[in-house]
C-alpha atoms as a PDB file:
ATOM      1  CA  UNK A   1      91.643-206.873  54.037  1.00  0.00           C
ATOM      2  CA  UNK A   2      92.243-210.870  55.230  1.00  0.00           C
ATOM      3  CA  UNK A   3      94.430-211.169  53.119  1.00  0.00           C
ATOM      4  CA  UNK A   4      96.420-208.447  55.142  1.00  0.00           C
ATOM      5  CA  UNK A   5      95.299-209.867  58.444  1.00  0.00           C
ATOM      6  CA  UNK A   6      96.842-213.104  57.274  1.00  0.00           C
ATOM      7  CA  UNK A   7     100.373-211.682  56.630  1.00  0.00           C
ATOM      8  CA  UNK A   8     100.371-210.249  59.866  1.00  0.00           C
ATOM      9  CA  UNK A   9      99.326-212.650  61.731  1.00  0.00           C
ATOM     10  CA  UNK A  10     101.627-215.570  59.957  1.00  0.00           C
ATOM     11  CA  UNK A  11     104.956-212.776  59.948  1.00  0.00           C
ATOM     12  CA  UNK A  12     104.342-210.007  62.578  1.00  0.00           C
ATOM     13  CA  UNK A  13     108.369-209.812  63.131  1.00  0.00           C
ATOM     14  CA  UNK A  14     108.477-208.139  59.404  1.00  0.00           C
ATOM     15  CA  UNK A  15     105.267-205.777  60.114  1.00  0.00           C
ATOM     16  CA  UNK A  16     106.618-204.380  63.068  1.00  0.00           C
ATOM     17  CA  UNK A  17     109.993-204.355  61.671  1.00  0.00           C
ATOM     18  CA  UNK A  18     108.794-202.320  58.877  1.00  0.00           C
ATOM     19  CA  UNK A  19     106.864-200.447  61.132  1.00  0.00           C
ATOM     20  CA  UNK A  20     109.854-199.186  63.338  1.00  0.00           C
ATOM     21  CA  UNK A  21     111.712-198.617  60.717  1.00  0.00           C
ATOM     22  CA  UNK A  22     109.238-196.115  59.840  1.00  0.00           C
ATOM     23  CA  UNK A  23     109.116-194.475  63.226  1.00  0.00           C
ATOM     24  CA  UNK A  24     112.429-194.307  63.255  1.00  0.00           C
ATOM     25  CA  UNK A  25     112.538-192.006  60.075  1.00  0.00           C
ATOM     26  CA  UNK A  26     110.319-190.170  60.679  1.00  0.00           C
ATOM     27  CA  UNK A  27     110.593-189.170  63.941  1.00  0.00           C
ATOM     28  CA  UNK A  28     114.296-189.879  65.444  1.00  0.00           C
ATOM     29  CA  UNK A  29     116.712-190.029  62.028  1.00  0.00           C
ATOM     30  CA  UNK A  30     119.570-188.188  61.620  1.00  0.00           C
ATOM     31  CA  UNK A  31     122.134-187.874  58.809  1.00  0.00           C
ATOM     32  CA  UNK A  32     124.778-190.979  60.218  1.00  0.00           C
ATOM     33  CA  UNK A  33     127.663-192.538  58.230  1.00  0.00           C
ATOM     34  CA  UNK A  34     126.582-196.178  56.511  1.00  0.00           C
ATOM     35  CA  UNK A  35     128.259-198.172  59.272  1.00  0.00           C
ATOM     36  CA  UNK A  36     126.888-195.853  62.310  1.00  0.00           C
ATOM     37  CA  UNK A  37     123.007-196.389  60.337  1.00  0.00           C
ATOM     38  CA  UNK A  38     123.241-199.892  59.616  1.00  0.00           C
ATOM     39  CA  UNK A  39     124.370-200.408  63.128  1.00  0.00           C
ATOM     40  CA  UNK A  40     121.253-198.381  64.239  1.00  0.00           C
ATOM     41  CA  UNK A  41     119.084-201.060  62.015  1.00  0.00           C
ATOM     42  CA  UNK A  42     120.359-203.981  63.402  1.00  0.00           C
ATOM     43  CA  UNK A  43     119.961-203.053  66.670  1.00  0.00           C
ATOM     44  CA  UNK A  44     116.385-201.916  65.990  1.00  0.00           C
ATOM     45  CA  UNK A  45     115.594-205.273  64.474  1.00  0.00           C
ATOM     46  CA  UNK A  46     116.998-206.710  68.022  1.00  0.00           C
ATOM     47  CA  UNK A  47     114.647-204.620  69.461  1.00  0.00           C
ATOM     48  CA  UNK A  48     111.679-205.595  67.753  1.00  0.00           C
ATOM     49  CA  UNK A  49     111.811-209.511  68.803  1.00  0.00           C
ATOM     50  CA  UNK A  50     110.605-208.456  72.630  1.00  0.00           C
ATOM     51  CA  UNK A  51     107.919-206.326  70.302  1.00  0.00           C
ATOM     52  CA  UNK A  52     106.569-209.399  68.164  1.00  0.00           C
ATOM     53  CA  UNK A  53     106.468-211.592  71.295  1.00  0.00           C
ATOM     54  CA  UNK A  54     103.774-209.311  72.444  1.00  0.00           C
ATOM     55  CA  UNK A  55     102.440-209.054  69.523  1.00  0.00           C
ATOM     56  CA  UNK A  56     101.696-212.924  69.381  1.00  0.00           C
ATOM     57  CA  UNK A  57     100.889-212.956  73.383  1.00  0.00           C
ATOM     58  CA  UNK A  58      98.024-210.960  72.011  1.00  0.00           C
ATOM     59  CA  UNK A  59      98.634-207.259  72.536  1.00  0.00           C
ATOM     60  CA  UNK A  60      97.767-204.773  69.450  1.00  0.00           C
ATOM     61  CA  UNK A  61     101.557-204.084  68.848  1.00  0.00           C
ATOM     62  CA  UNK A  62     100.918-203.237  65.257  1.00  0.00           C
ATOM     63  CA  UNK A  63      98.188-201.334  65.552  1.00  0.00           C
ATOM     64  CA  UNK A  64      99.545-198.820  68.366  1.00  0.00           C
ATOM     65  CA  UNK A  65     102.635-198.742  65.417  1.00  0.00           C
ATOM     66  CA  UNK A  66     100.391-197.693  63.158  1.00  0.00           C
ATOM     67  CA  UNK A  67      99.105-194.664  65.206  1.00  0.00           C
ATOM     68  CA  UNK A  68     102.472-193.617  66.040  1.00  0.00           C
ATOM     69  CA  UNK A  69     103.253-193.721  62.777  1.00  0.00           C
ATOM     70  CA  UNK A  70     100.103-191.819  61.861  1.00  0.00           C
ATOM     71  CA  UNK A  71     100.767-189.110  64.507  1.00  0.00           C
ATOM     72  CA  UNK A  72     104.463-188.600  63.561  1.00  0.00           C
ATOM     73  CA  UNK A  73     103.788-187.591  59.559  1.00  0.00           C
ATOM     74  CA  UNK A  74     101.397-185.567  60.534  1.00  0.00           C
ATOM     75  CA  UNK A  75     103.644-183.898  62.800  1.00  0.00           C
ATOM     76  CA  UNK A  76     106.775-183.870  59.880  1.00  0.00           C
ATOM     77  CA  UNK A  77     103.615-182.405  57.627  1.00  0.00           C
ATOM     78  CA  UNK A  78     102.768-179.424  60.316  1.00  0.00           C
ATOM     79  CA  UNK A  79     106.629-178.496  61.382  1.00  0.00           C
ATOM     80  CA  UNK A  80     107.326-176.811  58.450  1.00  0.00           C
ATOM     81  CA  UNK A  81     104.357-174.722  58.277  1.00  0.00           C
ATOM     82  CA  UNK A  82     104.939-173.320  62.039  1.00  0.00           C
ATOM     83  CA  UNK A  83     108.327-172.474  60.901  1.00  0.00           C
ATOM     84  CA  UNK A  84     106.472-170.030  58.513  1.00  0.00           C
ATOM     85  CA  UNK A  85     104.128-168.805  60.536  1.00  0.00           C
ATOM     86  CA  UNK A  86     106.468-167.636  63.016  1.00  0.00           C
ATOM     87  CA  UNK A  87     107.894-163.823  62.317  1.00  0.00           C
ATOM     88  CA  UNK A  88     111.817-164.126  62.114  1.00  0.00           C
ATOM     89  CA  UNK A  89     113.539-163.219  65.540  1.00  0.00           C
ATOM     90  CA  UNK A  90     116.351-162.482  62.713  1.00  0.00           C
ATOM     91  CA  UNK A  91     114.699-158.866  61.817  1.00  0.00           C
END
């Protein structure tokens, strides 16, 4: 487990990077054309520098990722069983 601590404390940019890439996916993505998603990447990457100089001002940055993260697959896990729960307004 230091030896985790270690790489996040010596390259948080990469970690929260990583991290919001991950959000992204799983909560916001949408099918985009290669140009239109790399854009999207680049920009988050921009966004993530205001992100890691909180995270080295001290605030847990990372770690509120991490719940996000946590929170949004187990939402992506429960959507598709309320779609099958619900009776079809089809009928």
């Amino acid at each position: 487990m230091t030896i985790i601590q270690q790489w996040m404390d010596t390259y948080p940019f990469y970690f929260i990077l990583v991290l919001a890439i991950i959000l992204y996916e799983l909560g916001f993505s949408r099918k985009l054309p290669i140009l239109k998603k790399l854009a999207t990447y680049v920009l988050l990457a921009i966004g993530c520098i205001p992100l890691t100089i909180l995270k080295v001002l001290g605030l847990p940055i990372i770690g509120a990722m991490i719940v996000a993260a946590v929170i949004l697959f187990l939402a992506r896990l429960r959507r598709p069983m309320n779609l099958r729960d619900e009776p079809s307004s089809h009928e």
